[in-house]
PDB file of N, CA and C in Angstrom:
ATOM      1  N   UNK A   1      -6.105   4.402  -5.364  1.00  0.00           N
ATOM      2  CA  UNK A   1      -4.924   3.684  -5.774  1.00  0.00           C
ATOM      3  C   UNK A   1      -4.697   2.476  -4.863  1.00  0.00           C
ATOM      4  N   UNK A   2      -4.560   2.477  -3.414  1.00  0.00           N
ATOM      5  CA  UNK A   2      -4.328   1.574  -2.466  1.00  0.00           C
ATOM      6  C   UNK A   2      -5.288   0.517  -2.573  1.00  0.00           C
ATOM      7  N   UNK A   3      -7.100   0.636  -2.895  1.00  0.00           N
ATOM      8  CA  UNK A   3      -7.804  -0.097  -2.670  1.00  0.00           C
ATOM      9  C   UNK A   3      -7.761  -0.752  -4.362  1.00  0.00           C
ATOM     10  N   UNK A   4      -7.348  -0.196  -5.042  1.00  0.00           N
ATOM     11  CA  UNK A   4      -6.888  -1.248  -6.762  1.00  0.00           C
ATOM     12  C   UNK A   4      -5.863  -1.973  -6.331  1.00  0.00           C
ATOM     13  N   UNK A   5      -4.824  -1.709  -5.745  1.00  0.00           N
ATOM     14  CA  UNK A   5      -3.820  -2.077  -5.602  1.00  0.00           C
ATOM     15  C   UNK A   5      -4.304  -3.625  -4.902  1.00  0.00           C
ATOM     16  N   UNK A   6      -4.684  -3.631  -3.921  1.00  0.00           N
ATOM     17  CA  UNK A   6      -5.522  -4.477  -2.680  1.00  0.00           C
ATOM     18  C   UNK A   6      -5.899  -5.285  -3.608  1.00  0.00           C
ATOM     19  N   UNK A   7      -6.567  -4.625  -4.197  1.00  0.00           N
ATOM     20  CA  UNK A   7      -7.993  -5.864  -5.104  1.00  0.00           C
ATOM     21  C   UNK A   7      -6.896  -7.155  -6.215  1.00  0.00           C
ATOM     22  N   UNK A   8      -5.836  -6.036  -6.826  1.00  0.00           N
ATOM     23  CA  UNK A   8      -5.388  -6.947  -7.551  1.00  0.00           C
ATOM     24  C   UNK A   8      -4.434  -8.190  -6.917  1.00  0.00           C
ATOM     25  N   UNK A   9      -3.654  -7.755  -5.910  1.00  0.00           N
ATOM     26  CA  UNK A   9      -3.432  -9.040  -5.315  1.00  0.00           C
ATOM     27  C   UNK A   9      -4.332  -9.749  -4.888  1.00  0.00           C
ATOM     28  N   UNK A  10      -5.554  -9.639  -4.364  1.00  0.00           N
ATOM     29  CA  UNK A  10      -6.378 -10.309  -3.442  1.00  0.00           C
ATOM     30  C   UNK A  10      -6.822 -10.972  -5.145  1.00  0.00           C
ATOM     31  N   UNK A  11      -6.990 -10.830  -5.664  1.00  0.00           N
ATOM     32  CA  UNK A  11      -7.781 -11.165  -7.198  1.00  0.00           C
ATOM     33  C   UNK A  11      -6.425 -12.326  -7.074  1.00  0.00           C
ATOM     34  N   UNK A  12      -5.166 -12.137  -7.382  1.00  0.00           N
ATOM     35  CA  UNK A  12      -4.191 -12.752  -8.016  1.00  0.00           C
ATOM     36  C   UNK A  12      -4.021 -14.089  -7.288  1.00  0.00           C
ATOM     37  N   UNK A  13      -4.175 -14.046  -5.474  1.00  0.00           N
ATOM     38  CA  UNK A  13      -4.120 -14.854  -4.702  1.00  0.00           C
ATOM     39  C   UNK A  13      -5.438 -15.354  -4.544  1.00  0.00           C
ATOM     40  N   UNK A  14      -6.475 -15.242  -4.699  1.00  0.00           N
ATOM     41  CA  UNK A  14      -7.849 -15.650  -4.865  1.00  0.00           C
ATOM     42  C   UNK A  14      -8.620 -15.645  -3.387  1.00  0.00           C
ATOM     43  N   UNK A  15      -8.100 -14.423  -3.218  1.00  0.00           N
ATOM     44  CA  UNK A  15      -8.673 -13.982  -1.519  1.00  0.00           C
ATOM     45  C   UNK A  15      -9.664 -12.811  -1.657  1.00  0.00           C
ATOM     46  N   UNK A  16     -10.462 -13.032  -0.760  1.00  0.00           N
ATOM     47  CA  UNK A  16     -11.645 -11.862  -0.726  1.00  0.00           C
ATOM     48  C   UNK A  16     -11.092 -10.272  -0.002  1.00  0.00           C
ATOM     49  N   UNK A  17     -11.307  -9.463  -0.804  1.00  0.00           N
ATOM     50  CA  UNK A  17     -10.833  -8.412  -0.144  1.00  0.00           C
ATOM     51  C   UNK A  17     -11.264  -8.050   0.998  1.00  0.00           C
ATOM     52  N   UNK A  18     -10.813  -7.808   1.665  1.00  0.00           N
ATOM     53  CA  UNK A  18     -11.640  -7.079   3.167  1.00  0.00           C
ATOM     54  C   UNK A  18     -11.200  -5.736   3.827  1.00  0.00           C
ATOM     55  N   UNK A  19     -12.052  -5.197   4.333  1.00  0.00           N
ATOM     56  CA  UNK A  19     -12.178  -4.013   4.830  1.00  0.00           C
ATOM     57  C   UNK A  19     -11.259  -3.217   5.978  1.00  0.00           C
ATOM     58  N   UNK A  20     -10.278  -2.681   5.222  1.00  0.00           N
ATOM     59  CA  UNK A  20      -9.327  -2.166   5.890  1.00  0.00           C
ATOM     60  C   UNK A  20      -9.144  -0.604   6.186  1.00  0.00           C
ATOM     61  N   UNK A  21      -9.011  -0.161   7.446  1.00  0.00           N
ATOM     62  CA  UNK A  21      -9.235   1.297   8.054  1.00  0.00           C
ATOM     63  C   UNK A  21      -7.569   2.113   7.106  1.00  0.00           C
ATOM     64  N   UNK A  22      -7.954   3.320   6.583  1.00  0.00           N
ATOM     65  CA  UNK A  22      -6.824   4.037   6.276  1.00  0.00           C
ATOM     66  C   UNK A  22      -5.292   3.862   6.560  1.00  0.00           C
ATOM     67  N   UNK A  23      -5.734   3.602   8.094  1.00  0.00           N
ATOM     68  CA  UNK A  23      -3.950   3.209   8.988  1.00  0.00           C
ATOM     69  C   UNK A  23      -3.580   2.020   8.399  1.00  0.00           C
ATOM     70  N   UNK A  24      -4.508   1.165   8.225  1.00  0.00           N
ATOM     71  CA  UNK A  24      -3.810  -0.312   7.888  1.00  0.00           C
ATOM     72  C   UNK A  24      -3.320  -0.042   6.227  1.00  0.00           C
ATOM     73  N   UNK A  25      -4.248   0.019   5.646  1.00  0.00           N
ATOM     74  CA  UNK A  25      -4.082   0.250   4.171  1.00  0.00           C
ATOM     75  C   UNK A  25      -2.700   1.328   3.802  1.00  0.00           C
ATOM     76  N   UNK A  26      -2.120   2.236   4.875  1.00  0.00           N
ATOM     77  CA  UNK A  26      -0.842   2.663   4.745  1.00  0.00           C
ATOM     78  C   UNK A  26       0.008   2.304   4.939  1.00  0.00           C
ATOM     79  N   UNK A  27      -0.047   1.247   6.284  1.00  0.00           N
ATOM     80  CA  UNK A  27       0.906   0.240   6.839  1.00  0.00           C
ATOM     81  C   UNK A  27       1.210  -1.022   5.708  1.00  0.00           C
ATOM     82  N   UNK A  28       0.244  -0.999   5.375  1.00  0.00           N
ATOM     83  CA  UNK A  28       0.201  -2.244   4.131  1.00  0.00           C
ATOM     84  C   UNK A  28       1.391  -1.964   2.783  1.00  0.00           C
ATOM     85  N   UNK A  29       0.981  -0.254   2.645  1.00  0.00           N
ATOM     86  CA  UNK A  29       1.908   0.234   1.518  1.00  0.00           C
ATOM     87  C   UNK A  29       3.569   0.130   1.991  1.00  0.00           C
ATOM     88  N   UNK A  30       3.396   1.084   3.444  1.00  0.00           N
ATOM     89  CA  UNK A  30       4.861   0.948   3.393  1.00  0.00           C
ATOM     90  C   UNK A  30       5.207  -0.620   4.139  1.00  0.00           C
ATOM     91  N   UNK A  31       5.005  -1.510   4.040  1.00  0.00           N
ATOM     92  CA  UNK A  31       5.672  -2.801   4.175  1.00  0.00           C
ATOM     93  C   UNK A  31       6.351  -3.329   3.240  1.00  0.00           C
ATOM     94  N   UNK A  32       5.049  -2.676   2.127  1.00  0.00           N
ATOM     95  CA  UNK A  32       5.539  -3.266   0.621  1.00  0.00           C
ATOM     96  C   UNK A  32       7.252  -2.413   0.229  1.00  0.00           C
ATOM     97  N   UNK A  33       6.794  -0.823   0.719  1.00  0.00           N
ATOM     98  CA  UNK A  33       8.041   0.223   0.153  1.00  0.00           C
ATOM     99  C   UNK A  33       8.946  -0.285   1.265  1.00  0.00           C
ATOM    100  N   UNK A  34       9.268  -0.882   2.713  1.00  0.00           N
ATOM    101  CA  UNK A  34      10.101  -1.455   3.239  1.00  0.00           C
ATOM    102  C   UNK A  34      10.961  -3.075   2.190  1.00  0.00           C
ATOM    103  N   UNK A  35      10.082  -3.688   2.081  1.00  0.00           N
ATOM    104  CA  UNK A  35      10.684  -4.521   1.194  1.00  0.00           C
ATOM    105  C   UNK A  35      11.216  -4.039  -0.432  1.00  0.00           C
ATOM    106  N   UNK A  36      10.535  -3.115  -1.048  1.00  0.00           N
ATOM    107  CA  UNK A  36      11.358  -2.932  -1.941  1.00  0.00           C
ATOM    108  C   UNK A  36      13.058  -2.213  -1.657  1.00  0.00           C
ATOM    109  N   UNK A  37      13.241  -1.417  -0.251  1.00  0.00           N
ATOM    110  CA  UNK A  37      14.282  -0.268  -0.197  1.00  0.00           C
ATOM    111  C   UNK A  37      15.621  -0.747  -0.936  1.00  0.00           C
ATOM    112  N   UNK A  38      15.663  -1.940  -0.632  1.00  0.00           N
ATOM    113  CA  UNK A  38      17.025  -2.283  -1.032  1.00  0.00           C
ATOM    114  C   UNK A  38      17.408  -2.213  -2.588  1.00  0.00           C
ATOM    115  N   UNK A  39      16.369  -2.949  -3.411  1.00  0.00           N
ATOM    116  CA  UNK A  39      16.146  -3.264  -5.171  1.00  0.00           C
ATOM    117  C   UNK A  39      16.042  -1.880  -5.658  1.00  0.00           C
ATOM    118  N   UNK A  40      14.912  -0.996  -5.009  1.00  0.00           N
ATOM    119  CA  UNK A  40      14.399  -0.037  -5.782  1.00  0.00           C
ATOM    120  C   UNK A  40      14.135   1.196  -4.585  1.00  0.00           C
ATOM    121  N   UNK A  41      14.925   2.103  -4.307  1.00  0.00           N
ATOM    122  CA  UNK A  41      15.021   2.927  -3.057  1.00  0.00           C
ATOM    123  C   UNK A  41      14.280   4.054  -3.344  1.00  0.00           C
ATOM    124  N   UNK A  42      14.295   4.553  -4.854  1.00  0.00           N
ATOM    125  CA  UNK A  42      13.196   5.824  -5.360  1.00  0.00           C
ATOM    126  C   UNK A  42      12.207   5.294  -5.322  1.00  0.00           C
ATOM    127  N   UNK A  43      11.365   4.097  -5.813  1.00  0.00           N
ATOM    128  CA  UNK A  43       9.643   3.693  -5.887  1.00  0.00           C
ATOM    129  C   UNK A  43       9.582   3.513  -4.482  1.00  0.00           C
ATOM    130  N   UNK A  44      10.456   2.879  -3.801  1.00  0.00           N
ATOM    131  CA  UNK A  44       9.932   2.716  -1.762  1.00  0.00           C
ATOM    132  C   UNK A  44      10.171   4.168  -1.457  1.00  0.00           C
ATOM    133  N   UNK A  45      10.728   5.102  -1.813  1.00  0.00           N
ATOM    134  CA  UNK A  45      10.415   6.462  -1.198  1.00  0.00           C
ATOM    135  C   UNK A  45       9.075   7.038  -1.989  1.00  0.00           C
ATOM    136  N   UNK A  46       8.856   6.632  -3.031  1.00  0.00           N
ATOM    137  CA  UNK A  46       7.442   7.431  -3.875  1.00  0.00           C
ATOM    138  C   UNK A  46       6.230   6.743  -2.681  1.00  0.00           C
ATOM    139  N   UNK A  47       6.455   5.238  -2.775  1.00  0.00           N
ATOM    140  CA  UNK A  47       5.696   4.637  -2.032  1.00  0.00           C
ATOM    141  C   UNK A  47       5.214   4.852  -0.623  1.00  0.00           C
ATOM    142  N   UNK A  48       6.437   5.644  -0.067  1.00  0.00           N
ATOM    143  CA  UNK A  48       6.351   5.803   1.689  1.00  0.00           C
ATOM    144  C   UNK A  48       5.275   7.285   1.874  1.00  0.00           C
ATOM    145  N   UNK A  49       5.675   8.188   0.268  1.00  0.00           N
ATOM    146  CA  UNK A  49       5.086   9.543   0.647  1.00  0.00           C
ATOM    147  C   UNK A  49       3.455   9.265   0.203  1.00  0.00           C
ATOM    148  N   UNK A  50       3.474   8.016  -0.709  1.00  0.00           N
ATOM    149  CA  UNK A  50       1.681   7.673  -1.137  1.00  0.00           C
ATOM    150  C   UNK A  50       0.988   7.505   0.099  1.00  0.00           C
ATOM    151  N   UNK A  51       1.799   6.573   0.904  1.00  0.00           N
ATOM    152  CA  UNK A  51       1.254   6.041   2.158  1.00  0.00           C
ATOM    153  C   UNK A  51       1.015   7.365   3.368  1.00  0.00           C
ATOM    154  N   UNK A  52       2.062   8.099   3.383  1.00  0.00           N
ATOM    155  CA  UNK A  52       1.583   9.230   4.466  1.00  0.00           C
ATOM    156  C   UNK A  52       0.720  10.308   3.643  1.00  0.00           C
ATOM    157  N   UNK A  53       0.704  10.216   2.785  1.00  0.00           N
ATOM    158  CA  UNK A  53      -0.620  11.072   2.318  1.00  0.00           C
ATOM    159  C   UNK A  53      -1.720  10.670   2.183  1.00  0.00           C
ATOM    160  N   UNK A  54      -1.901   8.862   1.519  1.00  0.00           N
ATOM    161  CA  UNK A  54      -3.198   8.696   1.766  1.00  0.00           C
ATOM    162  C   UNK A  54      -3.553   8.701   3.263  1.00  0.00           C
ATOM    163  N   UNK A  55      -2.877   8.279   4.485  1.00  0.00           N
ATOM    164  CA  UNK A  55      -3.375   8.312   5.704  1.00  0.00           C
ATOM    165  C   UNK A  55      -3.849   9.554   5.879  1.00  0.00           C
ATOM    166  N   UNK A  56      -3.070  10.632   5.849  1.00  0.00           N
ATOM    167  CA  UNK A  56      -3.736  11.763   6.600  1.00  0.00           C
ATOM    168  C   UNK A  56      -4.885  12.877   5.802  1.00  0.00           C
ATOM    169  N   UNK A  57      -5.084  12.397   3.998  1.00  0.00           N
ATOM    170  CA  UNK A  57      -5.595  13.068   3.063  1.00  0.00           C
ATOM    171  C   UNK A  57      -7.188  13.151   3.761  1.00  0.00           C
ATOM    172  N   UNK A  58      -7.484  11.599   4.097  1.00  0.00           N
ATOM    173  CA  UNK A  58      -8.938  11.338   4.284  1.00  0.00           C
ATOM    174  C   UNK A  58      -9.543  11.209   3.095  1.00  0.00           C
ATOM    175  N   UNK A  59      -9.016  11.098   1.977  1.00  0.00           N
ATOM    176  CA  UNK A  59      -9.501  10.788   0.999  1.00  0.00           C
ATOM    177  C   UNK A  59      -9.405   9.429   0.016  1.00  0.00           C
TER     178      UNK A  59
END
């Protein structure tokens, strides 16, 4: 999910994706679920629990 996610902005902004370790790619999510909290407080909480699960899933 995180690395589609990645691709389609990097696609949208016309940037090459690059290779990001688990920690970052969670940090990445919840920045995004930090900026939504205010608009949308249930998808930044769905978002915060994607992010601590993909970190620690290993998958």
């Amino acid at each position: 999910m995180f690395g589609s996610l990645r691709q389609a902005f990097s696609a949208l902004l016309g940037a090459a994706p690059k290779a990001l370790s688990r920690a970052q790619e969670a940090a990445e999510v919840r920045e995004m679920a930090r900026r939504l909290q205010a608009t949308d407080p249930g998808f930044a909480a769905d978002l915060y629990a994607a992010a601590d699960r993909h970190e620690v899933s290993g998958r």
